[in-house]
Protein backbone atom coordinates (compact mmCIF):
# COMPACT_ATOMS: atom_id res chain seq x y z
CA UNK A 1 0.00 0.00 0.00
CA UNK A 2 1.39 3.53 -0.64
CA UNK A 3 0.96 6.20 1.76
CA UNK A 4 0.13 9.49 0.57
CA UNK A 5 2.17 12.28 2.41
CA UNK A 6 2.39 15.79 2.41
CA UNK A 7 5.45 18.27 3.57
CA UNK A 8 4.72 21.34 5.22
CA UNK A 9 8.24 23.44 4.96
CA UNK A 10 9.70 21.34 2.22
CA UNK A 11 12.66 22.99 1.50
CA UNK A 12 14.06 22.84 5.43
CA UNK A 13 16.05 20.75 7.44
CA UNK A 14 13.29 18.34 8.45
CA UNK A 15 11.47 18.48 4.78
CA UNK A 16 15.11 17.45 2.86
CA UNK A 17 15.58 14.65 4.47
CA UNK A 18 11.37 13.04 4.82
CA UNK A 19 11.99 13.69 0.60
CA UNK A 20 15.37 11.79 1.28
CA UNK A 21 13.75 8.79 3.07
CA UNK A 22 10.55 9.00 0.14
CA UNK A 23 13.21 8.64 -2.53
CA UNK A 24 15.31 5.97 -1.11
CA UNK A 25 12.20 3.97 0.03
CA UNK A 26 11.28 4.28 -3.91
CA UNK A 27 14.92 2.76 -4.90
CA UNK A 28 14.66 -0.68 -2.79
CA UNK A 29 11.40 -1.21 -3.97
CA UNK A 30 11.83 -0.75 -7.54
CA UNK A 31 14.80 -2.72 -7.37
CA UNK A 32 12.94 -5.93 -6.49
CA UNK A 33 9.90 -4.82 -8.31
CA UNK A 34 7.41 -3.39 -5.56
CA UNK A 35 5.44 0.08 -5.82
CA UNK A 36 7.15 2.83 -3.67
CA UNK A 37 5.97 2.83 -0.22
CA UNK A 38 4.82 6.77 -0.40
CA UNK A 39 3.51 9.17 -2.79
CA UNK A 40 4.14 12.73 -2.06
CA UNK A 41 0.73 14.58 -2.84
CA UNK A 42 1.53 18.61 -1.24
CA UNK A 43 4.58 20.47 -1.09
CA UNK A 44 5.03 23.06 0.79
CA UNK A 45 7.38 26.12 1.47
CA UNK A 46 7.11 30.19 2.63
CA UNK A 47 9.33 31.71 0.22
CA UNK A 48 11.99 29.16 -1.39
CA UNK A 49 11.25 29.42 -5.03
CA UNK A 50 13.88 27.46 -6.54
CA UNK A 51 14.32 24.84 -4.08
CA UNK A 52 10.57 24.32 -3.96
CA UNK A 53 10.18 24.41 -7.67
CA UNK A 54 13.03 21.10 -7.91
CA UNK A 55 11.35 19.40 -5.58
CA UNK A 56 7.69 19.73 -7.05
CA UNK A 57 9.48 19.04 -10.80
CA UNK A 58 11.33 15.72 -8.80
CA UNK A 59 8.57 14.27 -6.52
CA UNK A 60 5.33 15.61 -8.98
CA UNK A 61 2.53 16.33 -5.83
CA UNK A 62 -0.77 17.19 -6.91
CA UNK A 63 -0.49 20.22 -4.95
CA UNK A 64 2.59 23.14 -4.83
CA UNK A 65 1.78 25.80 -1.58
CA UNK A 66 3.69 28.54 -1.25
CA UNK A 67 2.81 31.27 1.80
CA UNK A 68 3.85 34.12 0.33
CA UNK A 69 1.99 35.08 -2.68
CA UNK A 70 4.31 37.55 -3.93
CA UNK A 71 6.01 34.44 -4.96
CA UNK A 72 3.36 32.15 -7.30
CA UNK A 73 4.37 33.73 -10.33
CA UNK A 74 7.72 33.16 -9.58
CA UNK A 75 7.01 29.65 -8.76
CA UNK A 76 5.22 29.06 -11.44
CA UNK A 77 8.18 30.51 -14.12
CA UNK A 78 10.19 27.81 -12.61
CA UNK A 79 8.01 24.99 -13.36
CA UNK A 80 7.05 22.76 -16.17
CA UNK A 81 3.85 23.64 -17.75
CA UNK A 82 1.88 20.60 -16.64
CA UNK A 83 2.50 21.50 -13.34
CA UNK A 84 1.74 25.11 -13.19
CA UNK A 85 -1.79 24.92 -12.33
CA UNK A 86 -1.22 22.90 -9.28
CA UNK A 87 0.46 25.96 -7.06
CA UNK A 88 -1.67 27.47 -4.28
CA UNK A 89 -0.56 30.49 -2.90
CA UNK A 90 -1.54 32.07 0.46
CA UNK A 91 -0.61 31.61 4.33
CA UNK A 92 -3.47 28.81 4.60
CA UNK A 93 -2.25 27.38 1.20
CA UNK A 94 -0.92 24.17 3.21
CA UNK A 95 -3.67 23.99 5.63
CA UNK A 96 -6.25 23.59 2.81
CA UNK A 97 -4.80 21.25 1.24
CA UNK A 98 -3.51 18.94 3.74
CA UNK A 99 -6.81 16.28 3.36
CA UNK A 100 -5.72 15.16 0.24
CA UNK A 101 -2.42 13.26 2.40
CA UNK A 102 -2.62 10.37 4.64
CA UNK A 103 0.57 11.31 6.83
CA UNK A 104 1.52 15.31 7.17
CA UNK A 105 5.14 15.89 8.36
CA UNK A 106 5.13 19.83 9.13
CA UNK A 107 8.40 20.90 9.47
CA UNK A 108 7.27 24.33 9.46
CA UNK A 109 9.66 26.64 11.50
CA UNK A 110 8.19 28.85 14.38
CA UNK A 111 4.30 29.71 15.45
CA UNK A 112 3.89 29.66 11.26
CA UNK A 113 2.85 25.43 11.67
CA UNK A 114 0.28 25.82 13.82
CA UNK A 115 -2.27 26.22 10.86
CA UNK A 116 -0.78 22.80 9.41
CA UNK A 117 -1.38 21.35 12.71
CA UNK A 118 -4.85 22.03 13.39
CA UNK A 119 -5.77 21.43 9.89
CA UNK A 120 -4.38 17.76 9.72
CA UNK A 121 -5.69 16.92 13.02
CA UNK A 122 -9.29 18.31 11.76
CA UNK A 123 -8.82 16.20 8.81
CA UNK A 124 -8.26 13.27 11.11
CA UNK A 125 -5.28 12.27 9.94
CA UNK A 126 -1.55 11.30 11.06
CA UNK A 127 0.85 14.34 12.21
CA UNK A 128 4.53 13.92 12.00
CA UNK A 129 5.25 17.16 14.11
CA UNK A 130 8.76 18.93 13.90
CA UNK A 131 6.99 21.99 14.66
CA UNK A 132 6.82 22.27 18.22
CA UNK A 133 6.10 26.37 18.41
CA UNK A 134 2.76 25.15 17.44
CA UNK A 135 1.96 22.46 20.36
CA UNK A 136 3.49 25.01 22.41
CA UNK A 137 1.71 28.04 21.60
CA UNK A 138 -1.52 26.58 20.90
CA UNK A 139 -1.79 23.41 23.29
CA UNK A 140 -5.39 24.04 24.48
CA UNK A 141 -6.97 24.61 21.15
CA UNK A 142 -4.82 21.67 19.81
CA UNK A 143 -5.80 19.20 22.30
CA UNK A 144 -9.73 20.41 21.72
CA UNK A 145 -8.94 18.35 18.15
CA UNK A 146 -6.32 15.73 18.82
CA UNK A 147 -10.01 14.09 19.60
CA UNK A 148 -10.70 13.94 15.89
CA UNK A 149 -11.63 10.25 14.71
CA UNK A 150 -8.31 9.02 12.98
CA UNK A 151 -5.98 11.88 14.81
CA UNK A 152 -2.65 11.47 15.87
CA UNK A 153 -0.05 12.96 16.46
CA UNK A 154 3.94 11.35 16.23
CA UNK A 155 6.73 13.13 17.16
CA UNK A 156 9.45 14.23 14.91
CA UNK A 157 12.07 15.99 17.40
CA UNK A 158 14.70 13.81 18.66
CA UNK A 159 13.61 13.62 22.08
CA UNK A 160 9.37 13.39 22.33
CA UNK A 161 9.80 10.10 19.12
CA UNK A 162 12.54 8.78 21.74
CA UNK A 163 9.47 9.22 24.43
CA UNK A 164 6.89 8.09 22.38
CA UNK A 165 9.08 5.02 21.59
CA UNK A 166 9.31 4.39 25.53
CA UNK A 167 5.72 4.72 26.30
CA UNK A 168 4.47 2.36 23.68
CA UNK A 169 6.23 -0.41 25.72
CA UNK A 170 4.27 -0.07 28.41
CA UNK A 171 0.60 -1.17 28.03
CA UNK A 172 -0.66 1.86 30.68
CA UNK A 173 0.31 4.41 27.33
CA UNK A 174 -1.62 2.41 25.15
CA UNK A 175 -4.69 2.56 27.08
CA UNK A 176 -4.26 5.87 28.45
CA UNK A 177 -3.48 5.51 31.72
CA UNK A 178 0.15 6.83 32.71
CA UNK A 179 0.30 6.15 36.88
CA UNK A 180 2.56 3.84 36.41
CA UNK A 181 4.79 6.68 34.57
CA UNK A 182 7.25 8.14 37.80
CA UNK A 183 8.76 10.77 35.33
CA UNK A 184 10.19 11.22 31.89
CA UNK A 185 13.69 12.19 31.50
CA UNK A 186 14.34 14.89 28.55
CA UNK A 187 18.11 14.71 27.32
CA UNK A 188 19.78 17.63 26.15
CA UNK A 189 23.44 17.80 24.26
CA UNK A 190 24.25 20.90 26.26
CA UNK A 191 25.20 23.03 22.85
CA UNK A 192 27.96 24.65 22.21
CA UNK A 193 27.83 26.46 25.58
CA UNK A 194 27.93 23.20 27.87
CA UNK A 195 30.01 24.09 30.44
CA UNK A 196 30.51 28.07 30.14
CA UNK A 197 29.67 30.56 32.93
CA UNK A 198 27.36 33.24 32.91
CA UNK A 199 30.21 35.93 32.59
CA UNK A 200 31.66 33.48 29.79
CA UNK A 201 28.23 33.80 27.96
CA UNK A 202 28.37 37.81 28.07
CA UNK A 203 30.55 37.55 24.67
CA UNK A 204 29.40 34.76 22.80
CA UNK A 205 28.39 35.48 18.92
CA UNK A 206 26.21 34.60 16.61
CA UNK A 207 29.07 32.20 14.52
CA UNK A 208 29.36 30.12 18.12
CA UNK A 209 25.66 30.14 18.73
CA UNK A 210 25.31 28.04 15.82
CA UNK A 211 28.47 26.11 15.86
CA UNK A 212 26.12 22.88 17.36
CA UNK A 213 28.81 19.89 18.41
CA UNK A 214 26.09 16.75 17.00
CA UNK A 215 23.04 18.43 15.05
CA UNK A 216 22.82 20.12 11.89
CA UNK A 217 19.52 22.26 12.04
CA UNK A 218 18.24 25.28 11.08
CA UNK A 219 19.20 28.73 12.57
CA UNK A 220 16.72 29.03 15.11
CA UNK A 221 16.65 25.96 16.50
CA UNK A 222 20.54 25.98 16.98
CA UNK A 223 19.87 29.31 18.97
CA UNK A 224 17.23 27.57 20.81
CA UNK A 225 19.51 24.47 21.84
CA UNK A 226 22.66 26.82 22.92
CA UNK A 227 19.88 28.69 25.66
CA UNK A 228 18.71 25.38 26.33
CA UNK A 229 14.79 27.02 25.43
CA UNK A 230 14.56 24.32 23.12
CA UNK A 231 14.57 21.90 26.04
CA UNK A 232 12.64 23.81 27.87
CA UNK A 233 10.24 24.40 24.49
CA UNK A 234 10.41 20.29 24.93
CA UNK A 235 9.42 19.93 28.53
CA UNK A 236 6.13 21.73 27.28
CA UNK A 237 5.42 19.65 24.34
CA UNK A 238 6.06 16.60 26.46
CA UNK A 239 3.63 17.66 28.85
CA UNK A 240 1.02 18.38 25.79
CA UNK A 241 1.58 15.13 24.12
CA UNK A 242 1.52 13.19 27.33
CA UNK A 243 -0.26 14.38 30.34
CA UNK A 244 2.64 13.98 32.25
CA UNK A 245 2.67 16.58 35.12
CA UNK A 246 5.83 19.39 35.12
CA UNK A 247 7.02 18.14 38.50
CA UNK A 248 7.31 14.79 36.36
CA UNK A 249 9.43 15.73 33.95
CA UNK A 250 13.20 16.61 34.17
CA UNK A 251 16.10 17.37 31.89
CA UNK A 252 19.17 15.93 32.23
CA UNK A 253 22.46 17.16 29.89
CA UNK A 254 23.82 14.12 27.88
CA UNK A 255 26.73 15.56 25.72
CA UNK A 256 26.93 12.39 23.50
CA UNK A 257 23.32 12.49 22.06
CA UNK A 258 22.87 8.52 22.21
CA UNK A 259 20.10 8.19 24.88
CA UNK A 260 17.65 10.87 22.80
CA UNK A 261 15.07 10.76 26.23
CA UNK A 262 14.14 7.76 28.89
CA UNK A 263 10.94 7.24 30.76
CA UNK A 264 11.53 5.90 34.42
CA UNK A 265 8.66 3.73 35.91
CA UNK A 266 7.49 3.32 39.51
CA UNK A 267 9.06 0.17 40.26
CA UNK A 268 12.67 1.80 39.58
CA UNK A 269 12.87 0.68 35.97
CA UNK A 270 14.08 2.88 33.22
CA UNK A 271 13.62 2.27 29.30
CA UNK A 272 15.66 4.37 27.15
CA UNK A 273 15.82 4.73 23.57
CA UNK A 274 19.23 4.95 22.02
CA UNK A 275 20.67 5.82 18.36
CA UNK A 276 22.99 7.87 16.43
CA UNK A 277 22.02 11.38 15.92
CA UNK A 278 19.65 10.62 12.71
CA UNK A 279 16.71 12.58 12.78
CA UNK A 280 15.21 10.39 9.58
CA UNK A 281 15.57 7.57 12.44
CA UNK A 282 12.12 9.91 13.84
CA UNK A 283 10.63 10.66 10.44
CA UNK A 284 10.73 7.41 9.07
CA UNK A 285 8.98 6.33 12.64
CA UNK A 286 6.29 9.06 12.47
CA UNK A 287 6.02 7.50 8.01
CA UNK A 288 5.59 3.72 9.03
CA UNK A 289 4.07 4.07 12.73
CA UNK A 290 3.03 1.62 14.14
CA UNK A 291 4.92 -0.21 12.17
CA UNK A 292 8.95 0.04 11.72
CA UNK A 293 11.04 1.42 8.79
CA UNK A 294 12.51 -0.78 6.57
CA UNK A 295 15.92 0.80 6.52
CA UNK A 296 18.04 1.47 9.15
CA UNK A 297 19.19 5.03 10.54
CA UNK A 298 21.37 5.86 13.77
CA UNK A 299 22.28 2.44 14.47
CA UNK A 300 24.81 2.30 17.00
CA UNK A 301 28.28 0.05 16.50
CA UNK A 302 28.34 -0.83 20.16
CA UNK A 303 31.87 -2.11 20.05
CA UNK A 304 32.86 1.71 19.10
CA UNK A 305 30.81 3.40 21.88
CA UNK A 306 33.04 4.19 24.84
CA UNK A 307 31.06 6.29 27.35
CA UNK A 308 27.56 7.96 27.78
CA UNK A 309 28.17 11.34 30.36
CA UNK A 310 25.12 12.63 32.16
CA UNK A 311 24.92 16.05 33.71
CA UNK A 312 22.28 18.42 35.33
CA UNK A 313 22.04 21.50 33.30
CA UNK A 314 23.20 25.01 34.59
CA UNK A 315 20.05 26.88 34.99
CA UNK A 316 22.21 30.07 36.21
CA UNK A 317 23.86 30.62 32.95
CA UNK A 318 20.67 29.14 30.85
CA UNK A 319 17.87 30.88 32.38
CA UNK A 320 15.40 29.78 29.46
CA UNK A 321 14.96 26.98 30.93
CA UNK A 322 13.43 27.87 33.88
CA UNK A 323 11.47 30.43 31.90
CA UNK A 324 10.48 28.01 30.08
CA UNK A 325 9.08 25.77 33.33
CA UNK A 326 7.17 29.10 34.36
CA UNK A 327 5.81 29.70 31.57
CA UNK A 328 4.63 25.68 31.46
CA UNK A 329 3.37 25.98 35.31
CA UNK A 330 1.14 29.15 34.61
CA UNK A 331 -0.40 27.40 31.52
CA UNK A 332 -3.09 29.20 29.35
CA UNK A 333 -1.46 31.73 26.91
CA UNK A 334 1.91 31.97 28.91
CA UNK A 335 3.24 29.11 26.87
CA UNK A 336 2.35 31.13 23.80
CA UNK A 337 3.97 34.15 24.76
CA UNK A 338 6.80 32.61 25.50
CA UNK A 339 7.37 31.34 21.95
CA UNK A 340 6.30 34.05 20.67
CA UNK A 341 9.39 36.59 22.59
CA UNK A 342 11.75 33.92 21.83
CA UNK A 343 11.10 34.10 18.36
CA UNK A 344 11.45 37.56 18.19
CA UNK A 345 14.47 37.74 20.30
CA UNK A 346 16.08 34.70 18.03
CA UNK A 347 15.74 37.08 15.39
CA UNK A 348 17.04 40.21 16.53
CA UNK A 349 20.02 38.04 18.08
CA UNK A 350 20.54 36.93 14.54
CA UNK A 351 20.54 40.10 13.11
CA UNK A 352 23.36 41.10 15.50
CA UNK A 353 20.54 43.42 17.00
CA UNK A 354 21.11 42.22 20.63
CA UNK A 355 23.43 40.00 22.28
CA UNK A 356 23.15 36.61 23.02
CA UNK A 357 22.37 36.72 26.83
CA UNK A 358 19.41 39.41 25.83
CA UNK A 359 17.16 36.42 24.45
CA UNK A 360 16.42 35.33 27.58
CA UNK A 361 16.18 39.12 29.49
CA UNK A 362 13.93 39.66 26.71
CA UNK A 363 11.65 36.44 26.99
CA UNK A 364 11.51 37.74 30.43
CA UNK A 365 10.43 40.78 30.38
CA UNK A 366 7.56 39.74 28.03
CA UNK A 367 6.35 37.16 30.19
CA UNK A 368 6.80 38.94 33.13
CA UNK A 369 3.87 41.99 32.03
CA UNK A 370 1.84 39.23 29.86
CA UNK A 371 -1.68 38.38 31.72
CA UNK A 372 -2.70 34.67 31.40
CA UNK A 373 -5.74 33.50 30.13
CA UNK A 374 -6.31 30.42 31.48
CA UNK A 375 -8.47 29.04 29.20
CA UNK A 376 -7.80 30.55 25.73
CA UNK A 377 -9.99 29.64 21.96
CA UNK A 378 -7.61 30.02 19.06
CA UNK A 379 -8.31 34.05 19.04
CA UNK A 380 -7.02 34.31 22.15
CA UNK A 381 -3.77 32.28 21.63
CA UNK A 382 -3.00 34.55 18.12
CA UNK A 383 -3.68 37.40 20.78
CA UNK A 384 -1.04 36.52 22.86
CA UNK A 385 0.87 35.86 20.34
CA UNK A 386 0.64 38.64 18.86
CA UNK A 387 1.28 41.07 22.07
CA UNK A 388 4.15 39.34 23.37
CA UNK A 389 5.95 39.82 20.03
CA UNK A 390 5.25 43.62 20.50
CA UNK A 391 6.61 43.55 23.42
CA UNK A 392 9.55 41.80 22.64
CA UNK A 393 10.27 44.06 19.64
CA UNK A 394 9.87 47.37 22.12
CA UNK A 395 11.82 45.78 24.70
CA UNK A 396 14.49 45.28 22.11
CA UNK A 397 14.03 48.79 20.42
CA UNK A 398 15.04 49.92 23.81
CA UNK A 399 17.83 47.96 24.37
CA UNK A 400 19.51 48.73 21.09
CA UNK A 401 18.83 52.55 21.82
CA UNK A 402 20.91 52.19 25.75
């Protein structure tokens, strides 16, 4: 049977390699004569013309989004005339489409996904989710639909497939029930800042930011991992996707990136899940689930493998982290707002706007004058969205002006 799958942010980090896993897939079965596994049916990118354009000419969907509409005609110059008349243009171009698939990976960078999500979940279908801003941001209005007949959600980050992975072992996850859960155990590489002070941090730049010792990602995420918000962005998302309480779940700094996360039960045992750092290991799980890939990815040559370090992280000189567990205790829209600031602050740290050690005085600040609503619709959520990133931008207007 071929799966039909569609690729919100096609042309990133997370999109390149679900199109490397389609086409390889396609190879070993044509070799011994099967039908490929998947079918890619939507594309999708915000502005990447070109790249987009090779991939739709490659891979053929029956649909081409691009969000910005200033670029469709260039798009379309790009492409063969048969396939012209399949681009969509518009920021909902991927959300309207995404029906037509059977699997969605959105690898959508930033708050951007969250229309991907709640459309595929609507649509009652299967979510590979890289985009975690959205989970984050938007957790209450995207549980109200995770309820959707056929709905699920599998996760594509490193750390909640390693979870996910653990849980299923345990027949409480399957049915729902997690007492028998004591905590999960979020790993973290540390980044390129693992073991630096907080005076140390004062001059870091934006060419060591994203100098990440084990993952090759995109810009912001790299940013995110040497605060350590990513993690904390993660203890969130692990608490949307599971239920598990914040006083349950703990991060733990694992420089080797081997044990990816580990759930500990209540009679003392821990299951882990271990691989190379592969994140088509997680897209290829979120492709198949429930069933297993085909090919392997991150396999480990255990002969080779000479130590695993553990460490707890330094929440002095990474304050996101903690931010991040605030934001996660007060609930409502203070998860949202704290994406939102971080985003902004990412940016302007990227644009050599503010320093590095500003992202998190700025996330601060922003969450410090937001008010929670405690139980928020979608309105509210793009609200608080919207205000904390105003406040982020003044409090970084101001701090570029001192």
């Amino acid at each position: 049977m071929t799966i039909k799958v569609a690729i919100a942010g096609s042309t990133g980090s997370v999109g390149t390699q679900t199109l490397d896993i389609i086409e390889q897939a396609a190879t070993r079965a044509a070799a011994v004569g099967d039908d490929p596994p998947y079918e890619v049916v939507i594309l999708g990118a915000n502005t990447s013309v070109d790249a987009l354009a090779a991939q739709a000419e490659k891979f053929r969907p029956e649909a081409i989004a691009i969000a910005d509409p200033a670029c469709a005609a260039a798009i379309g110059d790009r492409l063969p005339a048969d396939l012209r008349g399949r681009v969509i243009a518009g920021a909902t171009a991927m959300a309207d489409t995404v029906s037509q698939a059977e699997v969605v990976i959105n690898g959508v960078v930033g708050f951007a996904g969250l229309s991907v999500t709640l459309a595929t979940l609507q649509a009652g279908r299967r979510l590979g989710l890289a985009n975690k801003e959205s989970l984050i941001a938007a957790g209450p209005v995207v549980q109200r639909v995770r309820s959707t007949p056929g709905a699920e959600i599998i996760p594509v980050d490193s750390e909640h497939c390693a979870l996910h992975q653990c849980l299923r072992s345990n027949e409480s996850f399957a049915s729902g029930r997690l007492a028998q859960v004591r905590r999960l155990v979020v790993t973290a590489s540390g980044g390129p800042f693992r073991g630096r002070n907080a005076t140390e941090l004062e001059q870091v730049g934006i060419d060591d930011a994203l100098a990440h010792p084990t993952w090759a990602m995109g810009p912001k995420i790299t940013v995110d991992s040497s605060t350590l918000m990513n993690k904390g962005l993660e203890v969130i998302e692990a608490n949307e996707l599971y239920g598990v309480g914040f006083d349950r779940i703990d991060v733990v700094v694992h420089p080797q990136s081997i044990v990816h996360s580990m759930v500990e039960y209540t009679d003392g045992a821990t299951i882990a899940q271990l691989s190379m750092p592969d994140m088509r290991l997680c897209v290829a799980y979120a492709l198949d689930y429930p069933d297993r890939h085909s090919a392997p990815f991150g396999g480990i040559d255990w002969t080779s493998l000479a130590r695993l370090d553990f460490e707890s992280p330094d929440r002095t000189a990474f304050p996101c982290l903690d931010l991040a567990y605030a934001a996660g205790h007060a609930g409502g829209t203070a998860p949202a707002a704290l994406s939102a600031a971080n985003e902004v602050a990412v940016d302007a740290f990227l644009a050599g706007r503010i320093a590095w050690v500003d992202i998190a005085r700025a996330v601060e600040s922003v969450l410090s004058d937001h008010t929670v609503n405690r139980d928020p619709d979608l309105d509210a959520v793009l609200d608080a969205d919207a205000g904390a990133r105003r406040a982020a931008d003044t409090w970084i207007a101001a701090r570029a002006d001192s």
